[in-house]
Each structure stands twice: as structure tokens, then as C-alpha cells.
Protein backbone atom coordinates (compact mmCIF):
# COMPACT_ATOMS: atom_id res chain seq x y z
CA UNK A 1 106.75 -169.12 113.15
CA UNK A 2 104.33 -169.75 110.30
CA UNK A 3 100.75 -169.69 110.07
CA UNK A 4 98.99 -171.38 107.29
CA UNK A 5 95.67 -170.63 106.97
CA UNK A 6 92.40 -171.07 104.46
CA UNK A 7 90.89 -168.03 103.39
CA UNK A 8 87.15 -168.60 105.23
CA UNK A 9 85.79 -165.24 104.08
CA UNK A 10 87.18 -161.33 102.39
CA UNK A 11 85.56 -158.05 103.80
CA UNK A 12 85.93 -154.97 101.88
CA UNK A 13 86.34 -151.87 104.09
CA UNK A 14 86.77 -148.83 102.32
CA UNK A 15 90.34 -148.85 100.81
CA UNK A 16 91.20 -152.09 103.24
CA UNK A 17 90.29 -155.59 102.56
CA UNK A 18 90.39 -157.58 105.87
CA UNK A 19 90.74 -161.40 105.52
CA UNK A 20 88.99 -164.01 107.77
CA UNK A 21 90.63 -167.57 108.41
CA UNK A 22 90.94 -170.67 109.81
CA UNK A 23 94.24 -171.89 110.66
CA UNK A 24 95.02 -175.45 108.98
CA UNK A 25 98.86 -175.72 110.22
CA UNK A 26 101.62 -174.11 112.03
CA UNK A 27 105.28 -174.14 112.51
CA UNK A 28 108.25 -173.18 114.66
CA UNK A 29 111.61 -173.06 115.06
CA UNK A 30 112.54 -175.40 118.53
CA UNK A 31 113.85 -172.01 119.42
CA UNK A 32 111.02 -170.01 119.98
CA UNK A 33 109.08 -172.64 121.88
CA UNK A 34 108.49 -173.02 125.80
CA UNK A 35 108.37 -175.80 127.83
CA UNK A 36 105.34 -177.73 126.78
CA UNK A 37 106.53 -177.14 123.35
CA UNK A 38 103.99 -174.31 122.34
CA UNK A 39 105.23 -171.03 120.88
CA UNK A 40 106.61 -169.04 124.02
CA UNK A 41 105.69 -165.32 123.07
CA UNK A 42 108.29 -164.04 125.00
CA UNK A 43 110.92 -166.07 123.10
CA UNK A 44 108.81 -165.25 119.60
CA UNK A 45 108.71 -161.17 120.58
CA UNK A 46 105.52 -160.91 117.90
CA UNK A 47 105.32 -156.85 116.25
CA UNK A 48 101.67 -155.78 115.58
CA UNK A 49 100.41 -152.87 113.34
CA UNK A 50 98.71 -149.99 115.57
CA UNK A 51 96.39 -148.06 113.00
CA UNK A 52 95.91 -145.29 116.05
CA UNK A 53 99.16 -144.00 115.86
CA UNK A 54 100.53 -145.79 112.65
CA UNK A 55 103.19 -147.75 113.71
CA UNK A 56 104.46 -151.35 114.58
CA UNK A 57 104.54 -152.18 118.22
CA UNK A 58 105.99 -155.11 120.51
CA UNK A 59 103.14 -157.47 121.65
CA UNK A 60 102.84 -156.92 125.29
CA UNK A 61 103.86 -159.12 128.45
CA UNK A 62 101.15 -161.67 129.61
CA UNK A 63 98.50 -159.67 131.88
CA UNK A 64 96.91 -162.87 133.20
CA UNK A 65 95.33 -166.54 132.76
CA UNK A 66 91.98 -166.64 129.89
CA UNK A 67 88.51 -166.65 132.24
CA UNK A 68 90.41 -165.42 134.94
CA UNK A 69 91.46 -162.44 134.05
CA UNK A 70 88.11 -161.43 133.03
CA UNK A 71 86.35 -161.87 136.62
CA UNK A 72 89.45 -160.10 138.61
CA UNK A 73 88.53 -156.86 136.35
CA UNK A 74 85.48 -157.07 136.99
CA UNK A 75 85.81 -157.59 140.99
CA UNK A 76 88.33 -154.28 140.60
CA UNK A 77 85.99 -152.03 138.82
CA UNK A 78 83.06 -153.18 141.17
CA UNK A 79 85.39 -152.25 144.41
């Protein structure tokens, strides 16, 4: 999958520069996408760069629907 993007702003921190974008475009190999034709990230296995323990890491399985999610937390915590 690519991601092209349009540079929307550069932070400096410290010895790190962090970019900020806006995503103009993206493509896929047929391959990697679900169903409704969106990128399945189960099918895409994505890595990600954990600065706690510096290391790459597999993005986790789905935990739950967006806005939904959110309230059954809460509802746990408040039990």
C-alpha cells in the first residue's frame, strides 16, 4: 500500500523532525483489500516503530467499532 501525502507542516523535536500531512492519494494491491474494497489490515499485517522499547512491532487485531468502543470503556471502568 502507498500513501501519498502533502507535507502540511515540519516540527523539530530535539534530534527528531516529525512531519504533519494530509493524505492526497492511496494505493493497493487487490490483494491486500477486504470486501468493500478498503485495505483489510489483517491481509496488509502493517509494522510500527515502538520508541519505548526500540523496536518494530505487528499492528494489533481490531479491539472494537470507532464511538463504540469508547463508551463500553467507559461503562467498564465506571462498574
Amino acid at each position: 500500500m502507498i500513501l501519498e501525502c502533502k507535507v502540511i507542516k515540519v516540527v523539530e523535536i530535539g534530534l527528531h523532525t516529525e512531519f504533519i500531512g494530509e493524505i492526497m492519494d492511496f494505493k493497493a494491491k487487490e490483494d491486500i483489500l477486504g470486501e468493500d474494497k478498503m485495505p483489510d489490515f489483517g491481509k496488509l499485517k502493517p509494522i510500527i516503530w515502538s520508541m519505548a522499547n526500540m523496536s518494530y512491532r505487528n499492528a494489533g487485531e481490531s479491539i472494537g467499532k470507532s464511538f463504540s468502543i469508547g463508551k463500553q470503556m467507559s461503562e467498564n471502568k465506571s462498574s
